[in-house]
Protein backbone atom coordinates (compact mmCIF):
# COMPACT_ATOMS: atom_id res chain seq x y z
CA UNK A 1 0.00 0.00 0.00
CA UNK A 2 1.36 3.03 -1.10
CA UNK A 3 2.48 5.69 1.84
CA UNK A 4 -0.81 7.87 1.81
CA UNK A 5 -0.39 11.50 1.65
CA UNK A 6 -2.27 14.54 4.38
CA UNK A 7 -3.37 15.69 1.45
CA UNK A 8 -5.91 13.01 0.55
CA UNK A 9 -7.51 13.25 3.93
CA UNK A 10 -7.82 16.60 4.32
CA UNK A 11 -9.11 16.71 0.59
CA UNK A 12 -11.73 13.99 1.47
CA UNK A 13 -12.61 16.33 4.34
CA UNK A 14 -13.08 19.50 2.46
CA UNK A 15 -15.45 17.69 0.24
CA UNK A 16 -17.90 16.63 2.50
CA UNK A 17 -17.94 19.67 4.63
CA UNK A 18 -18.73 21.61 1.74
CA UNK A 19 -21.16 19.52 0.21
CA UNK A 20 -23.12 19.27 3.80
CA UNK A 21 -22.45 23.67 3.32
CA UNK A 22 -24.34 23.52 -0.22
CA UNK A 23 -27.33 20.51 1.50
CA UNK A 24 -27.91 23.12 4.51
CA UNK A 25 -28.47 25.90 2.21
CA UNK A 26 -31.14 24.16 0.29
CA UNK A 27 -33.22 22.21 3.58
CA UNK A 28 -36.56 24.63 3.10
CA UNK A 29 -35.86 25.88 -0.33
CA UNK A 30 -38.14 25.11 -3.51
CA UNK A 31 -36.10 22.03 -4.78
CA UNK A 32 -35.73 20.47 -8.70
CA UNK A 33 -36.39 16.87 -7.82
CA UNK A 34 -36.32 14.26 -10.47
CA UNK A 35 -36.97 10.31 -10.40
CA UNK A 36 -34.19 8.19 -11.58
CA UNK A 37 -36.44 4.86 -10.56
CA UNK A 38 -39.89 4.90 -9.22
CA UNK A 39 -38.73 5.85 -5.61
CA UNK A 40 -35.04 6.65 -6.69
CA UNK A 41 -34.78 10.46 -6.39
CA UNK A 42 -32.29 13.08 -7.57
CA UNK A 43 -32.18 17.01 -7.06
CA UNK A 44 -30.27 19.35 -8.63
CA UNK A 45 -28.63 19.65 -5.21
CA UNK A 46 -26.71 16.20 -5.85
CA UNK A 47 -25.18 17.24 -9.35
CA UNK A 48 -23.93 20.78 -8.21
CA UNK A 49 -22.00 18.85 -5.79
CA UNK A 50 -21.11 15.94 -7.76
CA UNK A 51 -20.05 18.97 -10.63
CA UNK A 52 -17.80 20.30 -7.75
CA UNK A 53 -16.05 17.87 -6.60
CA UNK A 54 -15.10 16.54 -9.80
CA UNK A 55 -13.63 19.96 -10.60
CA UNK A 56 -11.85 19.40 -6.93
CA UNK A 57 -10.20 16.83 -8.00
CA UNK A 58 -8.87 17.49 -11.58
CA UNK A 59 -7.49 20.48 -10.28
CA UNK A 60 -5.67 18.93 -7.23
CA UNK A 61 -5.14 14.73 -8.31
CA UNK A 62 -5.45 14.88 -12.44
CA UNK A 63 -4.64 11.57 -12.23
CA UNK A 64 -6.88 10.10 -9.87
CA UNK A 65 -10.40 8.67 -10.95
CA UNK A 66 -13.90 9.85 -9.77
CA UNK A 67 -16.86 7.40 -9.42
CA UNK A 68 -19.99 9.15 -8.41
CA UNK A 69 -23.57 8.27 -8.05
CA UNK A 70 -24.61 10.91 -10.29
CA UNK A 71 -22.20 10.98 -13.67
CA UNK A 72 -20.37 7.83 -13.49
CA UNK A 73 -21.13 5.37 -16.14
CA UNK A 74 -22.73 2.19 -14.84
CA UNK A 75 -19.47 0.12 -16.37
CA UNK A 76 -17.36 2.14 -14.18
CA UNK A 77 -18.41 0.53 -10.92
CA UNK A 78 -17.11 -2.84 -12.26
CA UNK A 79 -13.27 -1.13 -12.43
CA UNK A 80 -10.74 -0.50 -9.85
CA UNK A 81 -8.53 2.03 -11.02
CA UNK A 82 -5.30 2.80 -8.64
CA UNK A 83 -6.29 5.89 -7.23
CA UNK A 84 -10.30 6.05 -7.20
CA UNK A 85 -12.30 8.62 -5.10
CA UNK A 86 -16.15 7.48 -4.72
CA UNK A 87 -18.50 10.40 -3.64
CA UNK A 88 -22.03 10.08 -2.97
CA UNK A 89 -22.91 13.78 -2.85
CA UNK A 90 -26.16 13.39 -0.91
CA UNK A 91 -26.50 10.00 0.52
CA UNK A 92 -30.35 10.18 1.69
CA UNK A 93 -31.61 11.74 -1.16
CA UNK A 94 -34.84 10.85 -0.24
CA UNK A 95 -34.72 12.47 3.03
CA UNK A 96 -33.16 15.24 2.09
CA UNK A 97 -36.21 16.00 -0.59
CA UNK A 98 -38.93 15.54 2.15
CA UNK A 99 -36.86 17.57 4.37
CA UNK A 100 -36.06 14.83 6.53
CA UNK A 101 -32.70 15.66 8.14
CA UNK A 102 -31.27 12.55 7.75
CA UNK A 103 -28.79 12.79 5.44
CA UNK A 104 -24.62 12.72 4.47
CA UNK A 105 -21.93 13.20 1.83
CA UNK A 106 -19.89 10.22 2.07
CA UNK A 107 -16.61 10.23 0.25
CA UNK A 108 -13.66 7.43 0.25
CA UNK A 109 -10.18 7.37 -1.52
CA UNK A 110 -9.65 3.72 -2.87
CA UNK A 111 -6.74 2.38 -4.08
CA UNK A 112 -6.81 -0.33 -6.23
CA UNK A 113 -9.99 -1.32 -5.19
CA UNK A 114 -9.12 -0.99 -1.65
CA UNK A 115 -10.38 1.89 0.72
CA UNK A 116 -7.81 4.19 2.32
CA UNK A 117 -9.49 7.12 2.82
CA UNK A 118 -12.89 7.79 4.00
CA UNK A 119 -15.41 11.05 5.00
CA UNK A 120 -18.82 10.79 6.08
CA UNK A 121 -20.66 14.78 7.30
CA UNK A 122 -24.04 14.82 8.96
CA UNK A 123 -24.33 18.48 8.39
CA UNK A 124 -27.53 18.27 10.37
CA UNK A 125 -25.92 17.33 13.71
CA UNK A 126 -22.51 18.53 12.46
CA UNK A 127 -20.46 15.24 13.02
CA UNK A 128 -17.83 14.29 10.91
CA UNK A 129 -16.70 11.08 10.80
CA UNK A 130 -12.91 9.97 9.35
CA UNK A 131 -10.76 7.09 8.86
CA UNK A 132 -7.64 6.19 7.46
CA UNK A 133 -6.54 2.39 6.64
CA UNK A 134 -4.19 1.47 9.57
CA UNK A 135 -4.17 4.43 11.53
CA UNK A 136 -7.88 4.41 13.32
CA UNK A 137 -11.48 6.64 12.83
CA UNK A 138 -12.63 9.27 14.31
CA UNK A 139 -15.99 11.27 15.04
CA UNK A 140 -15.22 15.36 15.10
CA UNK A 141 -11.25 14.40 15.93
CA UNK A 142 -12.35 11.80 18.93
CA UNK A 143 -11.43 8.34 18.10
CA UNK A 144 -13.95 5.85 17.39
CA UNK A 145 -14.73 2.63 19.30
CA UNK A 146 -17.87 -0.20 18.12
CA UNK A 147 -19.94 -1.12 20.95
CA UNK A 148 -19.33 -4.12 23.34
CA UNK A 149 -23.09 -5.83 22.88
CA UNK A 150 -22.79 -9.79 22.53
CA UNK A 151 -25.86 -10.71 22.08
CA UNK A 152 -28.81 -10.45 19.73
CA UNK A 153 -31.45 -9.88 22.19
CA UNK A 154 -29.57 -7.28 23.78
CA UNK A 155 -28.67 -5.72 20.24
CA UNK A 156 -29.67 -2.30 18.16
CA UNK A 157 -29.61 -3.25 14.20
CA UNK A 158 -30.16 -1.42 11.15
CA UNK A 159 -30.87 -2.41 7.17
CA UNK A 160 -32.29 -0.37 4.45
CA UNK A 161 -34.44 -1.40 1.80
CA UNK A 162 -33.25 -1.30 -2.54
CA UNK A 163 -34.90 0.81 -4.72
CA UNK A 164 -36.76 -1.89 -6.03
CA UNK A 165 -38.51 -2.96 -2.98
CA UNK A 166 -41.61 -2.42 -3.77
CA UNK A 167 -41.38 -5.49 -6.99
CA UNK A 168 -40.72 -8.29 -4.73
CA UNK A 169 -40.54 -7.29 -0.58
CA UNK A 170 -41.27 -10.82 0.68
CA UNK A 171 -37.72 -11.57 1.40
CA UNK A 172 -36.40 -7.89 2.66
CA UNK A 173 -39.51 -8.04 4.81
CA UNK A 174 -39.17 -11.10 6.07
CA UNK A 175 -35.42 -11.04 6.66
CA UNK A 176 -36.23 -7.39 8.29
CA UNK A 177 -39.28 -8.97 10.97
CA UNK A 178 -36.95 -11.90 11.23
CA UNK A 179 -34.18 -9.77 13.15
CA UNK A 180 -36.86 -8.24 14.76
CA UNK A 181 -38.08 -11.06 16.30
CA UNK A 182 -33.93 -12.11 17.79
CA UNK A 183 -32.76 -8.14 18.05
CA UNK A 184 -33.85 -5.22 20.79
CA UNK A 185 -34.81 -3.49 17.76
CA UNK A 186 -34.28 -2.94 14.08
CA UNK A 187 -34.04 0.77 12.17
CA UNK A 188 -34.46 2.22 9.17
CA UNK A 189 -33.26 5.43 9.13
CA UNK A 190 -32.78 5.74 4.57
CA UNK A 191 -28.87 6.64 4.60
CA UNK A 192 -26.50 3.58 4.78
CA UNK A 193 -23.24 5.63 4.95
CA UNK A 194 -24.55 6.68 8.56
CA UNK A 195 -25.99 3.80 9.56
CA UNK A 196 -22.25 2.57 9.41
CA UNK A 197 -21.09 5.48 11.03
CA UNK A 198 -23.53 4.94 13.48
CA UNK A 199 -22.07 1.08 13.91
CA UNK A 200 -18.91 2.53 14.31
CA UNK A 201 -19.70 5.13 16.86
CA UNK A 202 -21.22 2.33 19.02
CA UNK A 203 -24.68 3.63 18.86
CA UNK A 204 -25.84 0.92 16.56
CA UNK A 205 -24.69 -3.07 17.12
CA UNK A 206 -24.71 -4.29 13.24
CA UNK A 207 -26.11 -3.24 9.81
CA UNK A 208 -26.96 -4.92 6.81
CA UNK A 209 -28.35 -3.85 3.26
CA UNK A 210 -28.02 -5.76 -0.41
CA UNK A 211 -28.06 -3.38 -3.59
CA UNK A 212 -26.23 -0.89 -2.47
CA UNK A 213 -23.72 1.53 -4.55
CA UNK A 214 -20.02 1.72 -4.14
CA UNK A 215 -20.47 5.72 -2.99
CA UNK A 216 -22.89 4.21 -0.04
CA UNK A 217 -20.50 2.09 1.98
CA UNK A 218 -17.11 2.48 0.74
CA UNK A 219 -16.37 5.08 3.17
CA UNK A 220 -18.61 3.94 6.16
CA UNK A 221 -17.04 0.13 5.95
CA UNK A 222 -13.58 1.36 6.31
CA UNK A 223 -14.95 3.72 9.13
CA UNK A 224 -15.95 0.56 10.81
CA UNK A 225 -12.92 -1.46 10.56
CA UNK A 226 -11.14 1.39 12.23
CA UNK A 227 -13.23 1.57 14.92
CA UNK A 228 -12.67 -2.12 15.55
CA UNK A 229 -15.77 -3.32 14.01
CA UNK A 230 -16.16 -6.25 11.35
CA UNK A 231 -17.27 -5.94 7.90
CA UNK A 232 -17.91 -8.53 5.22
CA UNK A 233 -21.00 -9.56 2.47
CA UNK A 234 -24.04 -10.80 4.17
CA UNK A 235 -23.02 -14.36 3.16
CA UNK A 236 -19.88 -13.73 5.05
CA UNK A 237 -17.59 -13.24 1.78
CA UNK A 238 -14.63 -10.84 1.54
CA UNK A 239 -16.22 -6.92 1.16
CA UNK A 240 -15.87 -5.36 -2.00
CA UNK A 241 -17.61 -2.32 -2.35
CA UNK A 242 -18.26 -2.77 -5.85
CA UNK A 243 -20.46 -5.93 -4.60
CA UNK A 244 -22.74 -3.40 -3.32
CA UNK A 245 -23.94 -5.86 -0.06
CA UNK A 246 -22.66 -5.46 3.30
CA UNK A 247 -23.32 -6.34 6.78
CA UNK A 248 -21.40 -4.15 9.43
CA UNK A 249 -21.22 -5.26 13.40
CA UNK A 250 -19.14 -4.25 16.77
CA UNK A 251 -17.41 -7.26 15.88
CA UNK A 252 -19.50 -10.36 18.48
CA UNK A 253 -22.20 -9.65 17.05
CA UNK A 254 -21.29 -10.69 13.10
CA UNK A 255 -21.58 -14.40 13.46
CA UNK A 256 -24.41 -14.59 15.37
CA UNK A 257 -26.02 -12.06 12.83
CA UNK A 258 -24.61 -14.23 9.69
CA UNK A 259 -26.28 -17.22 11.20
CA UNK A 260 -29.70 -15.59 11.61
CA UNK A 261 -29.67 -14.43 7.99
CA UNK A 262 -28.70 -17.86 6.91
CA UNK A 263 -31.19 -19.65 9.25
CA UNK A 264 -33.78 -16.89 7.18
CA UNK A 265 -32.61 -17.72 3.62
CA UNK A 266 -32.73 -21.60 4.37
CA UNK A 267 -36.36 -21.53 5.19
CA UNK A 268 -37.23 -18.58 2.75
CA UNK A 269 -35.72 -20.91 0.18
CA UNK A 270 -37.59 -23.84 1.61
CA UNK A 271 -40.96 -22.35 1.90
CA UNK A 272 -40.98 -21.14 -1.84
CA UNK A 273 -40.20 -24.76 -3.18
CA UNK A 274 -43.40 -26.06 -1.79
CA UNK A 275 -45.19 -23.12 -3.48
């Protein structure tokens, strides 16, 4: 791994502390929302910062790459250049256009495929959350620790639902009422780059979520690593973020949660045969 340069942090930083500048100013404002899906939302919001960024970085890395939810090419998420920065300008699009102040600007620096750098802002509560591979996270400057929780019962979760939900929900539901039924409770709170900055900062136990974008959880998984936690696919594989499924925990809490979803697929599985 190459020896990674202040620069690329403090770049990474600047981004999403500006883009959570440019979100703030718009919360109350007549918005230009589009549909990119039936519930998949853009505003105009997301491609001013997207624009900006991009210009960011030609000036500053002209070498580096830029994948970004908004102008990236759907081919490009398949590649792994050797210096790649994935932005998600606004992830919670859907809460920032109902003025829902849930929402982020999640940024990582991969290189060759592998997270080095990562940025999440909540510009709504202020908290910035950073990581760098090796060298720990951090919420505001305070370093980050994953919470201690062992157990299911005694466990917070989180998952979010794909944009395409609303074709076939039998198994999201089900998976989502089945750690209900073994967990102290289950969110849903529409931004996964926080809900893994949220498993990192120890106020949520684990996190899971299929369909996802490389912008949504490059940043937060590395986040968790750093702050001790444990991330992998939700069948247990190696993460990739270009795999676009991930399931985040404190760390005690992984196996037990890859065994429930397992135990869930088996008889999911199982019950449709005899359909």
């Amino acid at each position: 791994m190459p020896e990674l340069s202040p620069a690329f942090l403090a770049t990474a930083i600047e981004a999403v502390v500006h883009a959570g500048d440019v979100q703030m100013s718009r919360v109350g404002a007549a918005m230009q929302i589009e549909k990119k899906g039936a519930i998949d939302l853009v505003t105009e919001t997301d491609r001013q910062i997207e624009r900006e960024f991009r210009a960011l970085i030609a000036a500053r890395f002209p070498e580096h790459e830029v994948l970004g939810e908004e102008f990236s090419d759907p081919s490009e998420r398949e590649q792994t250049p050797e210096f790649c920065w994935v932005f998600d300008p606004i992830d919670g699009t859907t809460n920032f256009a109902h003025g829902l102040p849930i929402f982020c600007s999640s940024l990582a620096l991969e290189i060759n495929g592998i997270a080095v750098v990562g940025a999440v802002y909540d510009p709504n509560r202020r908290e910035l959350f950073t990581a760098e591979r090796g060298r720990g996270a951090w919420l505001n400057g305070v370093p980050l620790k994953t919470s201690s929780a062992d157990t299911l019962i005694d466990s917070l979760l989180c998952t979010g639902f794909h944009y395409d939900v609303q074709k076939d929900p039998d198994a999201l539901l089900g998976l989502f009422a089945h750690f209900v039924s073994l967990s102290r409770a289950v969110r849903r709170l529409g931004s996964a780059a926080i809900d893994l900055c949220y498993v990192a900062a120890g106020r949520l136990d684990g996190f899971w979520e299929v369909r996802l974008g490389p912008w949504d959880i490059s940043a937060g998984a590395l986040i968790v690593e750093e702050a001790g936690g444990r991330v992998t696919t939700t069948d247990g594989g190696s993460f990739n973020s270009r795999l676009g499924n991930v399931l985040a925990s404190n760390g005690p809490l992984h196996d037990p949660m890859l065994q429930a979803i397992r135990t869930f697929e088996d008889g999911f599985r199982s019950r449709n045969r005899t359909k």
